[in-house]
N, C-alpha and C. Protein backbone atom coordinates (compact mmCIF):
# COMPACT_ATOMS: atom_id res chain seq x y z
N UNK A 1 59.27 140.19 128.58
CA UNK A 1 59.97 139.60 127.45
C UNK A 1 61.11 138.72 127.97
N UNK A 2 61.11 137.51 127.73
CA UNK A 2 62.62 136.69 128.01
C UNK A 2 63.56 137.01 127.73
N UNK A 3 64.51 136.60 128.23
CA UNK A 3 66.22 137.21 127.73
C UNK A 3 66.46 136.27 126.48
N UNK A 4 67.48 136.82 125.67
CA UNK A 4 68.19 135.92 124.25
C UNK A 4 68.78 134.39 125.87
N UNK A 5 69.20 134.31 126.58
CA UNK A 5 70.11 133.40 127.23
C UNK A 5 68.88 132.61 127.48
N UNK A 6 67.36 133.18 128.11
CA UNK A 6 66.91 132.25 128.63
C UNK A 6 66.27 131.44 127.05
N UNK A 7 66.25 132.12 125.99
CA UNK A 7 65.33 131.79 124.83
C UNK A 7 66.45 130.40 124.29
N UNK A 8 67.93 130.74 124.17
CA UNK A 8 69.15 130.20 123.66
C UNK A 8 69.10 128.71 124.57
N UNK A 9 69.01 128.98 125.78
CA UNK A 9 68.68 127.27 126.72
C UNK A 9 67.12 126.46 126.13
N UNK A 10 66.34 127.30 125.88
CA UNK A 10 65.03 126.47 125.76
C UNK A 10 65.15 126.01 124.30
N UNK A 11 66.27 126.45 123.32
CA UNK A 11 66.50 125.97 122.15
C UNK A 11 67.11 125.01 121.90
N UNK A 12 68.29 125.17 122.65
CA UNK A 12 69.80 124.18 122.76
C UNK A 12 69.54 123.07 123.51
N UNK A 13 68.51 123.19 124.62
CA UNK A 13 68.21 121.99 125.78
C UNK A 13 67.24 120.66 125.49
N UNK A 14 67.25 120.11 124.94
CA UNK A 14 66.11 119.04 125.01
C UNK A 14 65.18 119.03 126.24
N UNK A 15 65.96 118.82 127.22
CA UNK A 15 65.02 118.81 128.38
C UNK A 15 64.10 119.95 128.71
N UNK A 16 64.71 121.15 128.42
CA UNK A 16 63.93 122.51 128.70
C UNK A 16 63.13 122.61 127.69
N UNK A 17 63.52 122.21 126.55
CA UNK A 17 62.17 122.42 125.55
C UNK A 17 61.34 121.45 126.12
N UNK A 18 61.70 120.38 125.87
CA UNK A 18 60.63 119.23 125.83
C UNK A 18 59.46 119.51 127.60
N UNK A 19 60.31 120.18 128.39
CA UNK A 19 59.42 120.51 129.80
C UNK A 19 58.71 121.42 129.22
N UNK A 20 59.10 122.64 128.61
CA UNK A 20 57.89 123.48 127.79
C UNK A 20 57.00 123.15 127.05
N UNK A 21 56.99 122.37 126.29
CA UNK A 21 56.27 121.86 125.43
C UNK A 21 55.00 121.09 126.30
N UNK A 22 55.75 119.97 127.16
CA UNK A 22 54.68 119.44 127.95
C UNK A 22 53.80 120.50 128.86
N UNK A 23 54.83 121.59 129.64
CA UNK A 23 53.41 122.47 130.51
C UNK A 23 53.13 123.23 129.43
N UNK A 24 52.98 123.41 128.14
CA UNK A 24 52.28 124.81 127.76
C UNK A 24 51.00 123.50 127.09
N UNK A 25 51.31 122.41 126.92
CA UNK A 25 50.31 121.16 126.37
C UNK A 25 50.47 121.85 124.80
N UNK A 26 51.28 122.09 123.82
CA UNK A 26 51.63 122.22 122.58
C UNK A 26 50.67 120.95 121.54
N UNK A 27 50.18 121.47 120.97
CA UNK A 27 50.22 119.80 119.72
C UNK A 27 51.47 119.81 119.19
N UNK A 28 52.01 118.64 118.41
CA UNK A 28 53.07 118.78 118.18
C UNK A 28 53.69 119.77 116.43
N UNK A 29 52.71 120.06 115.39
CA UNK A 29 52.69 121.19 114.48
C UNK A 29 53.19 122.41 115.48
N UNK A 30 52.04 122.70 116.58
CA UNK A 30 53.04 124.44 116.81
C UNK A 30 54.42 124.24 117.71
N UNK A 31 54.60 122.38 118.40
CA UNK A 31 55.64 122.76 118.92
C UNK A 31 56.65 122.67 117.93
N UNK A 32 56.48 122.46 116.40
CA UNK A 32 57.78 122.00 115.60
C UNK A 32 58.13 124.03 115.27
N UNK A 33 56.38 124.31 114.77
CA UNK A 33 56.63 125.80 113.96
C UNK A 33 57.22 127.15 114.82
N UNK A 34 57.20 126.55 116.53
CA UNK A 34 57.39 127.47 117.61
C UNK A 34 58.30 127.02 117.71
N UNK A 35 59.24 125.74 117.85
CA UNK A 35 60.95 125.55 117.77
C UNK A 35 61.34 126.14 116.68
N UNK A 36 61.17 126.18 115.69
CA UNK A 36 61.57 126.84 114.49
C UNK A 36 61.32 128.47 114.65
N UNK A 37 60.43 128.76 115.19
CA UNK A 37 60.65 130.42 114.95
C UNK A 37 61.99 130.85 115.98
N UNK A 38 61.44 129.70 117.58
CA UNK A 38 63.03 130.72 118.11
C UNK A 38 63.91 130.28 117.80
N UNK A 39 64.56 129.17 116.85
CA UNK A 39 65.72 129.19 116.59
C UNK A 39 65.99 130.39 115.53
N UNK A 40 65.43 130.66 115.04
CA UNK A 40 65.38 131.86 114.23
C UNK A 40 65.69 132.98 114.61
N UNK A 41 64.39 133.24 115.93
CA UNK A 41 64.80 134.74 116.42
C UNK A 41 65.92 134.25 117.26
N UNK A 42 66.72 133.63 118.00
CA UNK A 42 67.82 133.02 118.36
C UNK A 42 69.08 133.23 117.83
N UNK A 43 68.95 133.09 116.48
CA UNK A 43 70.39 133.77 115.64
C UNK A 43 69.94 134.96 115.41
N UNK A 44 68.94 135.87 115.07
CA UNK A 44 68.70 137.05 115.23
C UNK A 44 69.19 138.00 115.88
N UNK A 45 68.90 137.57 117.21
CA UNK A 45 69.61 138.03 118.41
C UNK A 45 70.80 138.13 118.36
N UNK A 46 71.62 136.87 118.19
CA UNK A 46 72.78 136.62 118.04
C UNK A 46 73.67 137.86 117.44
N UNK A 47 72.83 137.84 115.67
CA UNK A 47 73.75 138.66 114.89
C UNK A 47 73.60 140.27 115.96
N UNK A 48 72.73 140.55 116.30
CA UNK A 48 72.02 141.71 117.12
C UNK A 48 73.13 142.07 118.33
N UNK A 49 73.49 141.02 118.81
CA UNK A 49 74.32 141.04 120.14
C UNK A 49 76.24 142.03 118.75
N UNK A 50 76.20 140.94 118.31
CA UNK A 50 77.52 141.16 117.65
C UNK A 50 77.86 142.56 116.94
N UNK A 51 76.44 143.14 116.48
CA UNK A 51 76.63 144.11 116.09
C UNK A 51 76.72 145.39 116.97
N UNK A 52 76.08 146.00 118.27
CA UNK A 52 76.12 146.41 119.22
C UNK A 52 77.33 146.56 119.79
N UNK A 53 78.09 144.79 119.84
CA UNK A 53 79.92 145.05 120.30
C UNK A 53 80.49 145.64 119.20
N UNK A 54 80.06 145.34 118.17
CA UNK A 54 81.26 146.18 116.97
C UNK A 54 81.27 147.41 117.45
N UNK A 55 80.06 148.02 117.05
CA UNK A 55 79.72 149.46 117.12
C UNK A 55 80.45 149.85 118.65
N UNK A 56 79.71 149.07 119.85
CA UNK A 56 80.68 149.63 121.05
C UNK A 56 82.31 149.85 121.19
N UNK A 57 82.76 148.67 120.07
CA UNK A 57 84.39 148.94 120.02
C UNK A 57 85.24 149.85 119.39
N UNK A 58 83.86 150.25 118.75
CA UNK A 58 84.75 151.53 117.39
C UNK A 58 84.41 152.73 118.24
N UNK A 59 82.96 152.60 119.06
CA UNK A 59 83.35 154.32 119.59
C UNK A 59 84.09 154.30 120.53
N UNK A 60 84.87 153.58 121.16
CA UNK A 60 86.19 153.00 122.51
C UNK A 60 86.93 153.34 121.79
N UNK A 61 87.39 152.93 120.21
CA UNK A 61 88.70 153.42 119.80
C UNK A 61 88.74 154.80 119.02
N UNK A 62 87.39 155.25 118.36
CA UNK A 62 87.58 156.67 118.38
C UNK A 62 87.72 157.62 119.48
N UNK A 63 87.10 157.45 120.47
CA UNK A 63 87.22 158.26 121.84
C UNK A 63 88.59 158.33 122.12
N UNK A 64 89.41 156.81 122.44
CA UNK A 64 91.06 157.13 122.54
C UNK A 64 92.21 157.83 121.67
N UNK A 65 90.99 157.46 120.23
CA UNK A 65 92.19 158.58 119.41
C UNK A 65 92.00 159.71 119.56
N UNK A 66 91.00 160.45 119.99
CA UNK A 66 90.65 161.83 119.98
C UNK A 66 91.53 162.23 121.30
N UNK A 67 91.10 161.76 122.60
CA UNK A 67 91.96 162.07 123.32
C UNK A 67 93.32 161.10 123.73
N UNK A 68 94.42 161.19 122.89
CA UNK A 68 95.30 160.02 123.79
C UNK A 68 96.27 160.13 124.78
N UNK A 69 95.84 161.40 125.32
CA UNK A 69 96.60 161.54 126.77
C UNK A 69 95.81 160.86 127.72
N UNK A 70 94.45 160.66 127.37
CA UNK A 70 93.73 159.86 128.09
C UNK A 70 94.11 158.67 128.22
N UNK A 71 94.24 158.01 127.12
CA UNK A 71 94.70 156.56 126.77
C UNK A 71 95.86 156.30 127.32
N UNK A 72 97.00 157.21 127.19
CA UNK A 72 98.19 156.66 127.98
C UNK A 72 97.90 156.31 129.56
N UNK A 73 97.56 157.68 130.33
CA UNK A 73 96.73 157.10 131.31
C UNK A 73 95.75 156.03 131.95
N UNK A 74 95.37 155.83 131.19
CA UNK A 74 94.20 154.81 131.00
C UNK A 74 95.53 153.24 131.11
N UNK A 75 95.95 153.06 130.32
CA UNK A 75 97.02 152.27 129.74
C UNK A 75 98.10 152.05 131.25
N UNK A 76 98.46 153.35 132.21
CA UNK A 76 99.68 153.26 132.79
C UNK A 76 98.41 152.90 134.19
N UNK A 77 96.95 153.03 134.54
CA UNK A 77 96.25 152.86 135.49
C UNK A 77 96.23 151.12 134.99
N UNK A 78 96.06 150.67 134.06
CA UNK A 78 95.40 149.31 134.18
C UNK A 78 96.74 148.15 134.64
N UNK A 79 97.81 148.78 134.14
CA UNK A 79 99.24 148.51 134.43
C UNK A 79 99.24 148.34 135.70
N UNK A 80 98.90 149.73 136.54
CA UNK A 80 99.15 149.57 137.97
C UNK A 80 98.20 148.35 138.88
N UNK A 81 97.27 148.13 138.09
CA UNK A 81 95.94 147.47 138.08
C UNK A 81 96.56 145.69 138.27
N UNK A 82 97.12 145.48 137.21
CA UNK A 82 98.08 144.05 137.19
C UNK A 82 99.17 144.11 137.99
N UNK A 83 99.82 145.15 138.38
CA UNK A 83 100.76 144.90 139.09
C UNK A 83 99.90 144.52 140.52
N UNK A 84 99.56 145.39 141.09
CA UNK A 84 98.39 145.17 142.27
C UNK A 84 97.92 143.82 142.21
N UNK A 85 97.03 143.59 141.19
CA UNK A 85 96.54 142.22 141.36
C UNK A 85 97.90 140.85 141.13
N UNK A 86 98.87 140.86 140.94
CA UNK A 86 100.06 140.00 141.09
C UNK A 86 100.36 139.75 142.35
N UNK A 87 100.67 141.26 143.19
CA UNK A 87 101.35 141.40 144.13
C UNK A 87 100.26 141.09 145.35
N UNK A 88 98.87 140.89 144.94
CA UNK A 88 97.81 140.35 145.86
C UNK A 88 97.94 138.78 145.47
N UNK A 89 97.75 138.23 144.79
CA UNK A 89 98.17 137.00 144.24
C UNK A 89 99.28 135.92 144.86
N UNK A 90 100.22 136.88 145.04
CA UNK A 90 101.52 136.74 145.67
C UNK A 90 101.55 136.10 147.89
N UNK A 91 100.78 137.59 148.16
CA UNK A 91 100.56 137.75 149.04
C UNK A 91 99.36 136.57 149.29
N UNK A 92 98.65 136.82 148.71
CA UNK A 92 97.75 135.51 148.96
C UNK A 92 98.01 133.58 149.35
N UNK A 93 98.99 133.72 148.56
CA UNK A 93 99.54 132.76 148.17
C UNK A 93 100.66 132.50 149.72
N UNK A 94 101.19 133.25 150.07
CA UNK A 94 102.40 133.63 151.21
C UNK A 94 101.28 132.86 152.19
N UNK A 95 99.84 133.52 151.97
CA UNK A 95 98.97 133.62 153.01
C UNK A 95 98.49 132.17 153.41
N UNK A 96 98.53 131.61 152.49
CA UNK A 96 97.98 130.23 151.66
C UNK A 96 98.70 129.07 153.26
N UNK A 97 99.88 129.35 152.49
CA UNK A 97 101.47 128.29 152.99
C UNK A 97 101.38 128.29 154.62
N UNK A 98 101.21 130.31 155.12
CA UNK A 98 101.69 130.26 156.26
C UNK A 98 100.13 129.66 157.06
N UNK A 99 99.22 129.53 156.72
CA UNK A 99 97.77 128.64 157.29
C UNK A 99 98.28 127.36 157.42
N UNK A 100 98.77 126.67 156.17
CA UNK A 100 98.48 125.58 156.06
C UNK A 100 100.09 124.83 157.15
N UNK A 101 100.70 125.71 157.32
CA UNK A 101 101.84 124.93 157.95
C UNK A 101 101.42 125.61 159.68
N UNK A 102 100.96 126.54 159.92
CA UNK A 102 99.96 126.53 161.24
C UNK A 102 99.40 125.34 161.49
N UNK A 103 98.49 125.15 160.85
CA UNK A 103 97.96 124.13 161.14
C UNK A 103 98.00 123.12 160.87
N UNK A 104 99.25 122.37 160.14
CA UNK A 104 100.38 121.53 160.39
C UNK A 104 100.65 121.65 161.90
N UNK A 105 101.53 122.70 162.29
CA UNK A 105 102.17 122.57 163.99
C UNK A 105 100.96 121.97 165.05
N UNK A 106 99.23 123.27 164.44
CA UNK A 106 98.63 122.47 165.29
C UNK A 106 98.10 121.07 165.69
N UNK A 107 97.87 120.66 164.34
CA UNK A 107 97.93 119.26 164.83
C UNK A 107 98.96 118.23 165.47
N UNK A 108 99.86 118.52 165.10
CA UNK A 108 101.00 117.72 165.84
C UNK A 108 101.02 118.16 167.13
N UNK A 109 100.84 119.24 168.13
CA UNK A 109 100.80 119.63 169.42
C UNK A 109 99.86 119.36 170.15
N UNK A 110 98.56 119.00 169.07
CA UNK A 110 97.57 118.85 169.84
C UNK A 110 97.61 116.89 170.14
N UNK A 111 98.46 116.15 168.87
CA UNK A 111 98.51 114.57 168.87
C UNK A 111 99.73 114.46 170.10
N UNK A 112 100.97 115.99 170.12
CA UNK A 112 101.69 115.97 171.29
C UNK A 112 100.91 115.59 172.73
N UNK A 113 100.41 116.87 172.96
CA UNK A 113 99.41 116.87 174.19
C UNK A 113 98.71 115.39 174.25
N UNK A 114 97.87 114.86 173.55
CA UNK A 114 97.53 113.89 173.88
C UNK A 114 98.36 112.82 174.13
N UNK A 115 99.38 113.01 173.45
CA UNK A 115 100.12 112.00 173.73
C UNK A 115 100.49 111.96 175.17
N UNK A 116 101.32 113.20 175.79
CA UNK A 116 101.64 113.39 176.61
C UNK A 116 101.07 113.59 178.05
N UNK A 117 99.15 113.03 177.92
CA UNK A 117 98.06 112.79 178.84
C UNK A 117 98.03 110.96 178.96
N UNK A 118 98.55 110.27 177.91
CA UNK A 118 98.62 109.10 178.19
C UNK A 118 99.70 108.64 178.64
N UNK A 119 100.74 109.46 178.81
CA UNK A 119 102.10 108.87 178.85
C UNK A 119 102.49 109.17 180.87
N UNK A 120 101.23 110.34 180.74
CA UNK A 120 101.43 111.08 182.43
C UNK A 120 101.50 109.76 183.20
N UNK A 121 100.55 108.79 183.49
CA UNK A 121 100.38 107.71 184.58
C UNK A 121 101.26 107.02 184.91
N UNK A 122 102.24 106.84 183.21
CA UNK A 122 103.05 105.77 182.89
C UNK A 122 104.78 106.68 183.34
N UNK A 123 104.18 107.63 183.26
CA UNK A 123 105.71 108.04 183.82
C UNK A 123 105.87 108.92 185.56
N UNK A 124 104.40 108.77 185.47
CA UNK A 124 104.35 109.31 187.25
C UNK A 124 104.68 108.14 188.80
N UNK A 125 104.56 106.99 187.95
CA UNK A 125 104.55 105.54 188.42
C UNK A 125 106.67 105.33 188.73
N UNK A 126 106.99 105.64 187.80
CA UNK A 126 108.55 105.43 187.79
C UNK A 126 109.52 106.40 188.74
């Protein structure tokens, strides 16, 4: 069975339909009555998907009311969760600067050095 995503591209796409249409060799009656059914089952799905999250969000918030010592927990872990990911963010970022000015120095030591291979002849002479 295809996924709703891959059915939702072969609906929305011109090109992907119209490539289907040509390899399945469609006349053009079943390719109009076969675009028309999946746009159909297409929002089907759709409403299908939406209802599934409702339902998943109400038993998430009955579960926390039943237990909400859980929830505070839950609440003071995801906290620690953002702080962590800031303070990696941060660090990342530190990490970022101190590369990029490395290798700043290295290039200039290395345009030094060269420099200082052309300059050898010219100052071994004096």
């Amino acid at each position: 069975m295809a996924s709703s995503g891959y059915l939702y591209s072969l609906v929305a796409e011109d090109g992907a339909w119209q490539a289907f249409v040509s390899k399945a060799k469609l006349s053009r009656e079943r390719a109009v009555a076969l675009h028309k059914a999946l746009r159909e089952l297409t929002a089907l799905l759709a409403i299908a998907d939406r209802g599934r999250l409702q339902k998943g969000l109400k038993g998430r918030e009955k579960f926390l009311k039943v237990f909400p010592r859980l929830k505070a927990e839950l609440v003071e872990h995801i906290s620690q969760l953002h702080a962590l990911a800031d303070h990696a963010e941060k660090l990342h970022r530190g990490c970022t600067i101190s590369n990029v000015v490395a290798d700043s120095f290295s290039a200039a030591s290395d345009i030094l050095s060269l420099l200082g291979l052309f300059l050898a002849p010219v100052t071994a002479e004096g």
